[in-house]
N, C-alpha and C. Protein backbone atom coordinates (compact mmCIF):
# COMPACT_ATOMS: atom_id res chain seq x y z
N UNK A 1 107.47 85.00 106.11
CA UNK A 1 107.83 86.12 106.98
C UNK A 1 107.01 86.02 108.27
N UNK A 2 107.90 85.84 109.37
CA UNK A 2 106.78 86.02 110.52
C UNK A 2 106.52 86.98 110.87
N UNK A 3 105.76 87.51 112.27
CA UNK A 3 105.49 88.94 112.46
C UNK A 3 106.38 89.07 112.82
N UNK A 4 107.05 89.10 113.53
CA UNK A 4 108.50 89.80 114.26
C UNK A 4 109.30 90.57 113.00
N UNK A 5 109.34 89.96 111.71
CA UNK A 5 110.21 90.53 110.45
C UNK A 5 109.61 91.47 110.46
N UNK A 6 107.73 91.13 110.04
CA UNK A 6 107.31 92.12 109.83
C UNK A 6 107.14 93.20 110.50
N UNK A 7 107.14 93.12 111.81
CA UNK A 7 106.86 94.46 112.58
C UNK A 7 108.38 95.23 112.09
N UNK A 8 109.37 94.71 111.92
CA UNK A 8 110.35 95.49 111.97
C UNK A 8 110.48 96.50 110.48
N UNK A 9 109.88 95.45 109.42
CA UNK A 9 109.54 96.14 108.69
C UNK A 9 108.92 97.59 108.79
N UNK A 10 107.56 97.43 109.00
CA UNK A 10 107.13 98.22 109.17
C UNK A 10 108.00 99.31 110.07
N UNK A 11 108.50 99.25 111.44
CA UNK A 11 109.20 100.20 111.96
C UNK A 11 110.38 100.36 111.18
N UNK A 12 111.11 99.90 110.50
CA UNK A 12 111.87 100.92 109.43
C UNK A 12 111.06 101.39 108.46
N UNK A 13 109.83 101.35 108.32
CA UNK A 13 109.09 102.50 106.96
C UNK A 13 108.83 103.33 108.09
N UNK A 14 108.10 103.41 109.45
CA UNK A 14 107.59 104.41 109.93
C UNK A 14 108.88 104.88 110.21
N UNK A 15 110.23 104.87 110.72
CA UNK A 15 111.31 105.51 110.92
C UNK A 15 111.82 106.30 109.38
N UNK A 16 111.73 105.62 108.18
CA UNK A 16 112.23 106.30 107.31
C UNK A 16 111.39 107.53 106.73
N UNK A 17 109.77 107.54 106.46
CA UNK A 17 109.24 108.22 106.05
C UNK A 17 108.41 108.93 107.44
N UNK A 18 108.35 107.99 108.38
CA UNK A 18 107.13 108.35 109.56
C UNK A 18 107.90 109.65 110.05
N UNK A 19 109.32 109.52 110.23
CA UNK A 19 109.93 110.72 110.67
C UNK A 19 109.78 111.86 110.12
N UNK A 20 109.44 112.00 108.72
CA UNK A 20 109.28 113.35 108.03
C UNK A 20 108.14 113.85 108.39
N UNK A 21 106.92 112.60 107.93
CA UNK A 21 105.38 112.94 108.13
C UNK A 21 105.40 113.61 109.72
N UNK A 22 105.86 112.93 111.10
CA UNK A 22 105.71 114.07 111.64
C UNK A 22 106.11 115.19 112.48
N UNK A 23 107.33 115.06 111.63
CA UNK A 23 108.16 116.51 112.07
C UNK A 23 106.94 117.46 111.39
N UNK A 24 106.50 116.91 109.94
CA UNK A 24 105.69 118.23 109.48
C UNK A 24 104.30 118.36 109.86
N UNK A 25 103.58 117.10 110.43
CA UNK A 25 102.75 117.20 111.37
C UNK A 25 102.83 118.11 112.53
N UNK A 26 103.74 117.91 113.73
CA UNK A 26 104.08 118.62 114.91
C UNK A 26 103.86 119.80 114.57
N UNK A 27 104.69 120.11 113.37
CA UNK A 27 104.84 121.35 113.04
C UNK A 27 103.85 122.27 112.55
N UNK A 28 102.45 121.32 111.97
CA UNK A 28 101.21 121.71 111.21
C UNK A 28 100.21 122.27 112.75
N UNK A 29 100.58 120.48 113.24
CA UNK A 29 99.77 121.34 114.59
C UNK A 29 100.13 122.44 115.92
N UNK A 30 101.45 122.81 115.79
CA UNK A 30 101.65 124.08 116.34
C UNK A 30 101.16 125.21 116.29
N UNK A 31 100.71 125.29 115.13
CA UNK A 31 99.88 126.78 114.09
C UNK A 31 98.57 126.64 114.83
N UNK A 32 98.22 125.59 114.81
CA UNK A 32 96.73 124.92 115.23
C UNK A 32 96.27 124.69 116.70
């Protein structure tokens, strides 16, 4: 795997889960 796969990897985990973490982040630090 070169990096190029891998980066993309990684940007589909941060797109699939990163998106939740921080909608509820944003949202943690609004209060804050």
């Amino acid at each position: 795997m070169n990096s190029f796969e891998r980066r993309n990897k990684i940007v589909d985990l941060i797109n699939t889960q990163g998106s939740v973490l921080v909608m509820d982040l944003s949202k943690y630090l609004w209060y804050f």
